[in-house]
C-alpha atoms as a PDB file:
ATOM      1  CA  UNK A   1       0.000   0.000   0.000  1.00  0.00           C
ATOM      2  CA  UNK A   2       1.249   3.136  -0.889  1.00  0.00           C
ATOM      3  CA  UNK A   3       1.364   6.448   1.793  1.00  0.00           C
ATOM      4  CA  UNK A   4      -0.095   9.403  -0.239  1.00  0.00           C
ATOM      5  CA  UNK A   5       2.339  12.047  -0.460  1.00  0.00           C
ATOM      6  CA  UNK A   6       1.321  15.464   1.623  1.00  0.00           C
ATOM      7  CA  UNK A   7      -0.748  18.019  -0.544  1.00  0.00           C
ATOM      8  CA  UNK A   8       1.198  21.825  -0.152  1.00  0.00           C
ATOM      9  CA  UNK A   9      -1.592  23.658   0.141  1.00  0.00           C
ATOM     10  CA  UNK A  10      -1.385  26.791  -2.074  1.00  0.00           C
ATOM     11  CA  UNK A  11      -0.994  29.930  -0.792  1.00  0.00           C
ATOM     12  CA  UNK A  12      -3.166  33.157  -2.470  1.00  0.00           C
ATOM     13  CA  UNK A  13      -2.458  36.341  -1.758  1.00  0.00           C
ATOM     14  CA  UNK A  14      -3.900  39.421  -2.789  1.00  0.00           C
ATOM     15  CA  UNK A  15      -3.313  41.940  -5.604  1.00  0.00           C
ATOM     16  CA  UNK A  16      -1.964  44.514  -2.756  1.00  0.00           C
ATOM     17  CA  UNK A  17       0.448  41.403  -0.944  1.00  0.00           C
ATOM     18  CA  UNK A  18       1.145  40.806  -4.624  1.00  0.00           C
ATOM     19  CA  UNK A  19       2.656  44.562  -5.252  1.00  0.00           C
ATOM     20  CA  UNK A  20       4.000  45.250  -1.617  1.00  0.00           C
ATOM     21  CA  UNK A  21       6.352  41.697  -3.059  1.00  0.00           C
ATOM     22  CA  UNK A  22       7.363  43.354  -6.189  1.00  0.00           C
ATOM     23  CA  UNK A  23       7.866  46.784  -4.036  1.00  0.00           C
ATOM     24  CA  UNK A  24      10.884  45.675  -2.275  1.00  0.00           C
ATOM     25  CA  UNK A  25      13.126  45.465  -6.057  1.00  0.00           C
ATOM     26  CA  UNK A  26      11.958  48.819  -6.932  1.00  0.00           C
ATOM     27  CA  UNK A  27      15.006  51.067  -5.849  1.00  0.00           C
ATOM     28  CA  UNK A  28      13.648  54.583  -5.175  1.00  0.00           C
ATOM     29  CA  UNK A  29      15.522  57.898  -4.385  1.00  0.00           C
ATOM     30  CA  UNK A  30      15.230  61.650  -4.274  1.00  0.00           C
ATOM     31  CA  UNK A  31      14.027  63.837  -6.738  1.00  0.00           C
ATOM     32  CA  UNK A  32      15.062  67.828  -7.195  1.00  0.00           C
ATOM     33  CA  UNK A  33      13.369  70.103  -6.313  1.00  0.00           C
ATOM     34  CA  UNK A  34      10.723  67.501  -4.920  1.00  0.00           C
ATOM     35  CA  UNK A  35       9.345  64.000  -4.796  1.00  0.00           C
ATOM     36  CA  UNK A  36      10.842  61.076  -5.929  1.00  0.00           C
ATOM     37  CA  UNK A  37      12.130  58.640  -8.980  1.00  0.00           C
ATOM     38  CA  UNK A  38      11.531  54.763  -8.411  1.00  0.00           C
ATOM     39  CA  UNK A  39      13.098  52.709 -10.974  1.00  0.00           C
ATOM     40  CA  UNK A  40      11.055  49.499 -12.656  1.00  0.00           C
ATOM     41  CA  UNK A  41      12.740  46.538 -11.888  1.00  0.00           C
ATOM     42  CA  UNK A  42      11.559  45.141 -14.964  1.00  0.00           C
ATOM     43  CA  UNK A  43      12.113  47.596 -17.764  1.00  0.00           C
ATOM     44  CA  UNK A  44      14.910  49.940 -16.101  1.00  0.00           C
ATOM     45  CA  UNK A  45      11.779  52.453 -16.659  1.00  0.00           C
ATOM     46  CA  UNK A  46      11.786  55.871 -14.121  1.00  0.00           C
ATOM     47  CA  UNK A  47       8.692  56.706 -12.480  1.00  0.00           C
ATOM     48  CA  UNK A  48       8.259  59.963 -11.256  1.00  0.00           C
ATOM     49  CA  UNK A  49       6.506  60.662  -7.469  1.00  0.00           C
ATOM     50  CA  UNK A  50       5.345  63.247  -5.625  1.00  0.00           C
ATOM     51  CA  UNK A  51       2.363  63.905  -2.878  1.00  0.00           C
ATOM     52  CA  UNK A  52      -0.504  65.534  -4.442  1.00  0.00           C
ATOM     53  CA  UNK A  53      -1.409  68.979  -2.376  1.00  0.00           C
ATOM     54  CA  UNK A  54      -5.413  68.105  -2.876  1.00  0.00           C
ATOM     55  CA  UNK A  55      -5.181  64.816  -1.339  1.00  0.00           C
ATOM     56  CA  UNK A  56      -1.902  64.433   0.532  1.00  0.00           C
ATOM     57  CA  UNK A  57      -1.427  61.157  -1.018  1.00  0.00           C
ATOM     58  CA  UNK A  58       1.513  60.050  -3.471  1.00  0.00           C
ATOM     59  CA  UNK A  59       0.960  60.068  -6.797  1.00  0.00           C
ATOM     60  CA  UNK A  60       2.567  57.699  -9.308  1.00  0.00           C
ATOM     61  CA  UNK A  61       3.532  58.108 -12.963  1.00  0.00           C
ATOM     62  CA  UNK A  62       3.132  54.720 -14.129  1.00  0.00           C
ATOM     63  CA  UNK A  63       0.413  53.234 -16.089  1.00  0.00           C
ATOM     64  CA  UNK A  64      -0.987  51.001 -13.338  1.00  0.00           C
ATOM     65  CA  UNK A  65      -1.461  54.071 -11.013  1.00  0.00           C
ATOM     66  CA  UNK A  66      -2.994  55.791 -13.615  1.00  0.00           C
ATOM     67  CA  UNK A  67      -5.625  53.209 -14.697  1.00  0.00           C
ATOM     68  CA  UNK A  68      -6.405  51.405 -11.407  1.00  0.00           C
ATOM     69  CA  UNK A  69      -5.799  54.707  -9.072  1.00  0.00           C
ATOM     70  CA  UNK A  70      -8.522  56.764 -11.119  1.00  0.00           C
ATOM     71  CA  UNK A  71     -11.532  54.066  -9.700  1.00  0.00           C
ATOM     72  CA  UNK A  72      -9.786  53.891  -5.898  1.00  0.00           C
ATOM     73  CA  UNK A  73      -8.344  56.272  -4.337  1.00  0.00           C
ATOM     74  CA  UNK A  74      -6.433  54.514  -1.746  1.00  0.00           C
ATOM     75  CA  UNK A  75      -5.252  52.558  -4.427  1.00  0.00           C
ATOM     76  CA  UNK A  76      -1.278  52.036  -4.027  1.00  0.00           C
ATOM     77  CA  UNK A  77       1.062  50.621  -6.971  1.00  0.00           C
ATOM     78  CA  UNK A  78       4.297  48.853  -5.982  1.00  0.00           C
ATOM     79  CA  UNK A  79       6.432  52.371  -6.579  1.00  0.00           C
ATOM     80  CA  UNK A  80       4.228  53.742  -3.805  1.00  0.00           C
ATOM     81  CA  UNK A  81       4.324  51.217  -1.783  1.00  0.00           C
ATOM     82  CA  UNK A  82       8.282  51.253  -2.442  1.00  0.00           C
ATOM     83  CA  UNK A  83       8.371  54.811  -1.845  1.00  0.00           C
ATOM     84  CA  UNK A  84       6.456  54.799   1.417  1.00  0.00           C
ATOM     85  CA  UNK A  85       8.856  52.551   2.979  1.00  0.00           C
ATOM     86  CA  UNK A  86      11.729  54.854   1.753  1.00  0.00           C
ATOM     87  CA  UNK A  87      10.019  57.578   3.654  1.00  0.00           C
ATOM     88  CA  UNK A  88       9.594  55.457   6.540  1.00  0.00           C
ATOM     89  CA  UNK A  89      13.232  54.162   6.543  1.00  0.00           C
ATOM     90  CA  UNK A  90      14.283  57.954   6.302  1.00  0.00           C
ATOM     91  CA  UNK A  91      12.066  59.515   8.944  1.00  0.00           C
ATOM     92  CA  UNK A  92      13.628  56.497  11.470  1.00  0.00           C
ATOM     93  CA  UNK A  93      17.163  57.740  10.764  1.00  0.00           C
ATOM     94  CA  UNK A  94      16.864  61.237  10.859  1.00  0.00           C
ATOM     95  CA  UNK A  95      13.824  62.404  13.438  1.00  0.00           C
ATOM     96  CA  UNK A  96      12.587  59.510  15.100  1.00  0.00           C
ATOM     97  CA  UNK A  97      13.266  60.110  18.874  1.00  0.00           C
ATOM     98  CA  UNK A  98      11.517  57.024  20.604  1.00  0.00           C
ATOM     99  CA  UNK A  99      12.112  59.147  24.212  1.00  0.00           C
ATOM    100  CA  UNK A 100       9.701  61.450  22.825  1.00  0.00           C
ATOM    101  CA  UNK A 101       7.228  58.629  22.043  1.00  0.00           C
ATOM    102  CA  UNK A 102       7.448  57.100  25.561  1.00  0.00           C
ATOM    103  CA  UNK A 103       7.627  60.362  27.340  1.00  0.00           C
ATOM    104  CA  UNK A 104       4.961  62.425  25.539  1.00  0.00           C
ATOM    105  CA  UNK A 105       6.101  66.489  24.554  1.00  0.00           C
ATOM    106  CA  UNK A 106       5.936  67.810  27.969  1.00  0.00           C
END
C-alpha cells in the first residue's frame, strides 16, 4: 500500500500582498526640487513621485497608477508602496526620537 504524499496547500495572496512583493526590487531615491524617482525593476523604466497637495497622497507616474488609481483612491502601486517605505526608513534615521514617544512632549 502506498502512503499518499502530503498536498502543499497553495498559498493566495492578494493583488496589494502581490505589489508590496514586487515593491521591495523597486530602488527609489530623491528627486530635485521635490518628490521622488523609483526605478522598474523590470524595464529599467523611471517613475516619477510626488504627494498631491489636494489629497496628501503620493501620486505615481506609471500606467498602473494611472488606470487602477482613477476608480480607488487609496489605491497604491508597488512604486508607492516602495516609496512609502523609503520615507519610513528615512524619517527612522533622521527624526525619530523614541524618548519622545514614551515620554509624551511635555
Amino acid at each position: 500500500m502506498r502512503s499518499k504524499k502530503p498536498v502543499l496547500e497553495r498559498q493566495i495572496f492578494t493583488p496589494a500582498e502581490q505589489r508590496a512583493a514586487k515593491a521591495e526590487r523597486v530602488k527609489v531615491s530623491e528627486a530635485e526640487p521635490y518628490g521622488w524617482i523609483a526605478e522598474s525593476q523590470s524595464s529599467r523604466e523611471l517613475y516619477i513621485l510626488y504627494a498631491s497637495p489636494y489629497t496628501k497622497r503620493l501620486v505615481c507616474t506609471c500606467a498602473d497608477f494611472i488606470y487602477r488609481g482613477k476608480d480607488d483612491p487609496d489605491y497604491e502601486c508597488k512604486h508607492v508602496t516602495a516609496v512609502l517605505k523609503f520615507i519610513g526608513r528615512w524619517y527612522l534615521q533622521h527624526h525619530y526620537d523614541p524618548l519622545q514617544q514614551v515620554c509624551g512632549n511635555n
